[in-house]
C-alpha atoms as a PDB file:
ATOM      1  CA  UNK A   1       4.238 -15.696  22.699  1.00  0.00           C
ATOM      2  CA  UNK A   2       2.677 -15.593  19.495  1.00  0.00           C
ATOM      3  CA  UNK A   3      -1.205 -15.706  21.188  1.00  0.00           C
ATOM      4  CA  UNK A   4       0.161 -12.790  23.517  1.00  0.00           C
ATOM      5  CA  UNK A   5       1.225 -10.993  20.436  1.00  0.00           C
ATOM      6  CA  UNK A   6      -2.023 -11.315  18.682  1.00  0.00           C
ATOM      7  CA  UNK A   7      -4.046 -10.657  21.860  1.00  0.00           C
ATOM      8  CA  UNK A   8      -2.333  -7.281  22.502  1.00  0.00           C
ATOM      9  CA  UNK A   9      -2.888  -6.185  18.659  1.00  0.00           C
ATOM     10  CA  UNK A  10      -6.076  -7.076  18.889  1.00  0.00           C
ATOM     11  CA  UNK A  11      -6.757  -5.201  21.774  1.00  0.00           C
ATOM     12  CA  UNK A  12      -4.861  -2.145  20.518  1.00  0.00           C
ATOM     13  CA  UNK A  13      -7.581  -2.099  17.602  1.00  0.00           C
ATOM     14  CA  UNK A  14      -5.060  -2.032  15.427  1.00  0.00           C
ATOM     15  CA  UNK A  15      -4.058   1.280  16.605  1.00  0.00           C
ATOM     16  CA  UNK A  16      -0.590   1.201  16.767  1.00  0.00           C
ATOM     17  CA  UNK A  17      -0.028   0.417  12.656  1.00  0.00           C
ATOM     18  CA  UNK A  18       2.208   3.402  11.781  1.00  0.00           C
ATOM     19  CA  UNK A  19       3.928   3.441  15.160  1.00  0.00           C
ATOM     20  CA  UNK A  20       7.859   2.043  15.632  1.00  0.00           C
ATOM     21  CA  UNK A  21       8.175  -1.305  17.316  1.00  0.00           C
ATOM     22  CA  UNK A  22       8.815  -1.345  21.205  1.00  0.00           C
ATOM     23  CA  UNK A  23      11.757  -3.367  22.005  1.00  0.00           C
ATOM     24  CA  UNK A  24      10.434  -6.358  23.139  1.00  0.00           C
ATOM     25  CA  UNK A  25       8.045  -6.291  19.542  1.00  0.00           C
ATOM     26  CA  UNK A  26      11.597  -6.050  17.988  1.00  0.00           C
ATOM     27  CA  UNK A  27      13.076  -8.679  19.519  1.00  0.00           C
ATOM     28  CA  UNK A  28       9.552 -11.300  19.227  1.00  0.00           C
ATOM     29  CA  UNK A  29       9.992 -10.476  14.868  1.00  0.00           C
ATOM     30  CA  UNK A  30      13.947 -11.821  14.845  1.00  0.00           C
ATOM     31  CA  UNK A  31      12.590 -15.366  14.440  1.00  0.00           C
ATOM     32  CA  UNK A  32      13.858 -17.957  11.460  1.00  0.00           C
ATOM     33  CA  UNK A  33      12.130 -17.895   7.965  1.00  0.00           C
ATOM     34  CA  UNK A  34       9.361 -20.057   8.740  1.00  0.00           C
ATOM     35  CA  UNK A  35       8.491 -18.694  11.693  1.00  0.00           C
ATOM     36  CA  UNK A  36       8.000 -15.318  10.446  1.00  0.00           C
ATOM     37  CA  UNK A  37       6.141 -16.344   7.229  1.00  0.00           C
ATOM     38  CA  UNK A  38       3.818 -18.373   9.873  1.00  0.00           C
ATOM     39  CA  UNK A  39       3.498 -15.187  11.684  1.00  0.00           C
ATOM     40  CA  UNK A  40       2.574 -13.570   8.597  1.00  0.00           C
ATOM     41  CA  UNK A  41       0.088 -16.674   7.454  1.00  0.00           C
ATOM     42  CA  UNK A  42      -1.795 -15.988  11.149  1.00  0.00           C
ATOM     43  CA  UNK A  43      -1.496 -12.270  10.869  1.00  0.00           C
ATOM     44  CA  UNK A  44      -3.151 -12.038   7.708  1.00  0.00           C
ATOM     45  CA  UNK A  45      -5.719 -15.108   8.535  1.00  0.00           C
ATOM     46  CA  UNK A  46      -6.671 -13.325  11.776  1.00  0.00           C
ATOM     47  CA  UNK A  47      -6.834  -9.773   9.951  1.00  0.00           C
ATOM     48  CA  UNK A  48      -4.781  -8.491  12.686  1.00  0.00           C
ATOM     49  CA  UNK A  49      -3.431  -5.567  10.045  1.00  0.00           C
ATOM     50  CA  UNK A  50      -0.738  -3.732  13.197  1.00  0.00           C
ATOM     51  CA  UNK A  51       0.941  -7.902  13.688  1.00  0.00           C
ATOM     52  CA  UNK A  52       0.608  -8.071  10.007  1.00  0.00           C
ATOM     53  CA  UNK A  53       2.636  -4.812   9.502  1.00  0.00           C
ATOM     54  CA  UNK A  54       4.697  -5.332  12.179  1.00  0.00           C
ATOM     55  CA  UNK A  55       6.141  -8.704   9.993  1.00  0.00           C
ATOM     56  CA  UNK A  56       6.230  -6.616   6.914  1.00  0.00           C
ATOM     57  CA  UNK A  57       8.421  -4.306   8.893  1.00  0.00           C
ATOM     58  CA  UNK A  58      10.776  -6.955   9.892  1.00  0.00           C
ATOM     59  CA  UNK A  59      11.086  -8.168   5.672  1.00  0.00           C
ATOM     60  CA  UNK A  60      11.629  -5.107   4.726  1.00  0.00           C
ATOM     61  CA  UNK A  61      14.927  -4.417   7.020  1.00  0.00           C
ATOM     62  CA  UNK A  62      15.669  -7.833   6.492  1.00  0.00           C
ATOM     63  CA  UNK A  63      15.584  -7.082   2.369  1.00  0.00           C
ATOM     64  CA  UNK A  64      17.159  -3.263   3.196  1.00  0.00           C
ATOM     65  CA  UNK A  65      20.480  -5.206   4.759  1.00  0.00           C
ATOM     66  CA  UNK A  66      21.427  -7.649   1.991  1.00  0.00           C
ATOM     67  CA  UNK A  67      23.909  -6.349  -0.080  1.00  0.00           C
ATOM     68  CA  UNK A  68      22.744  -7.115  -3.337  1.00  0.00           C
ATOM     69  CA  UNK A  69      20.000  -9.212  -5.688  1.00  0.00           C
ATOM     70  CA  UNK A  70      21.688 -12.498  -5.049  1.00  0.00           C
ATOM     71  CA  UNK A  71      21.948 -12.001  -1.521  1.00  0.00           C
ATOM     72  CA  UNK A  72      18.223 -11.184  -1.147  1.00  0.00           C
ATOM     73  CA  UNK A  73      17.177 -14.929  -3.155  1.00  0.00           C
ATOM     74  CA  UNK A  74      19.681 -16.805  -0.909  1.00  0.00           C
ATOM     75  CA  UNK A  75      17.627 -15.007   2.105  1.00  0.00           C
ATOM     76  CA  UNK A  76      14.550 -16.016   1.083  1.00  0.00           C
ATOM     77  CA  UNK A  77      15.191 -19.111  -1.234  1.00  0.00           C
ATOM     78  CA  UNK A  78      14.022 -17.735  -4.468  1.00  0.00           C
ATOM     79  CA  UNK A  79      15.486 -19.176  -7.635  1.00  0.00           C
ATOM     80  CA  UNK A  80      16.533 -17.258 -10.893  1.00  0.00           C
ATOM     81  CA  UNK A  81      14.993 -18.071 -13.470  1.00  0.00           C
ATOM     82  CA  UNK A  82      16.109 -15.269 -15.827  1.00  0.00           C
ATOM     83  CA  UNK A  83      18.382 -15.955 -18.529  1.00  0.00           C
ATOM     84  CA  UNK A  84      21.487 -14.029 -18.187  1.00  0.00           C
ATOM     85  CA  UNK A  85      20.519 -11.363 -21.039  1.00  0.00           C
ATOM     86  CA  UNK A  86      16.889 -10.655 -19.790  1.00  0.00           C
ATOM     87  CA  UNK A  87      18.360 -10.106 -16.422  1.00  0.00           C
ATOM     88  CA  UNK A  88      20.828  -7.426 -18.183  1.00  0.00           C
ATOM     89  CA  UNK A  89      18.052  -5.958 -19.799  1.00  0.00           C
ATOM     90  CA  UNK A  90      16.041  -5.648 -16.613  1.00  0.00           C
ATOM     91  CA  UNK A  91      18.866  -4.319 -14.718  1.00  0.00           C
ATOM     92  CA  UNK A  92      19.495  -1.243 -17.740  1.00  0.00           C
ATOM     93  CA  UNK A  93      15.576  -0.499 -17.316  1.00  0.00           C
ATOM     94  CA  UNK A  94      16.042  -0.344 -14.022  1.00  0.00           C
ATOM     95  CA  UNK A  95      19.284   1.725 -13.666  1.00  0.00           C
ATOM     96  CA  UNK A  96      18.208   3.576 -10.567  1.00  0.00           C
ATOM     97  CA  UNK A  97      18.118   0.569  -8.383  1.00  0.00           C
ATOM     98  CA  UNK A  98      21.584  -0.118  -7.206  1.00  0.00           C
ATOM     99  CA  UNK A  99      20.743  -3.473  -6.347  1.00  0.00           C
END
């Protein structure tokens, strides 16, 4: 699947970058964490930019449906490491984000 996926952005010339996903693209990004961040790992060794954006893609509405900060570093296993007042400050500097 993944060669097939590769082959046909290759072939494509990287053409289809700004285009939406066909449903069967769709369906070949909802993979586990580790598959996608190897996807990513070959798409950006490979410098196959539309398989490359095409993971980005797939983050990004993955990010745009948690709920909030905390939900977003369970998602993708990223620690905390602010203090509980430098993560106040950051979040009054950065009012306009609501998450």
């Amino acid at each position: 699947g993944c060669w097939k996926q590769a082959n046909y952005h290759v072939e494509q010339n990287n053409k289809i970058v700004d285009e939406e996903l066909s449903d069967w693209e769709s369906k070949f990004f909802e993979v586990d964490m580790d598959d996608l961040h190897e996807l990513f790992m070959a798409a950006n060794y490979l410098e196959i930019e539309s398989l490359l954006n095409g993971v980005a893609k797939r983050v990004a509405d993955i990010i745009k449906a948690c709920m909030n900060v905390e939900v977003i570093r369970q998602t993708f296993g990223i620690n905390n490491d602010f203090a509980a007042q430098q993560e106040e400050e950051i979040r009054k500097l950065n009012s306009w984000n609501h998450i």
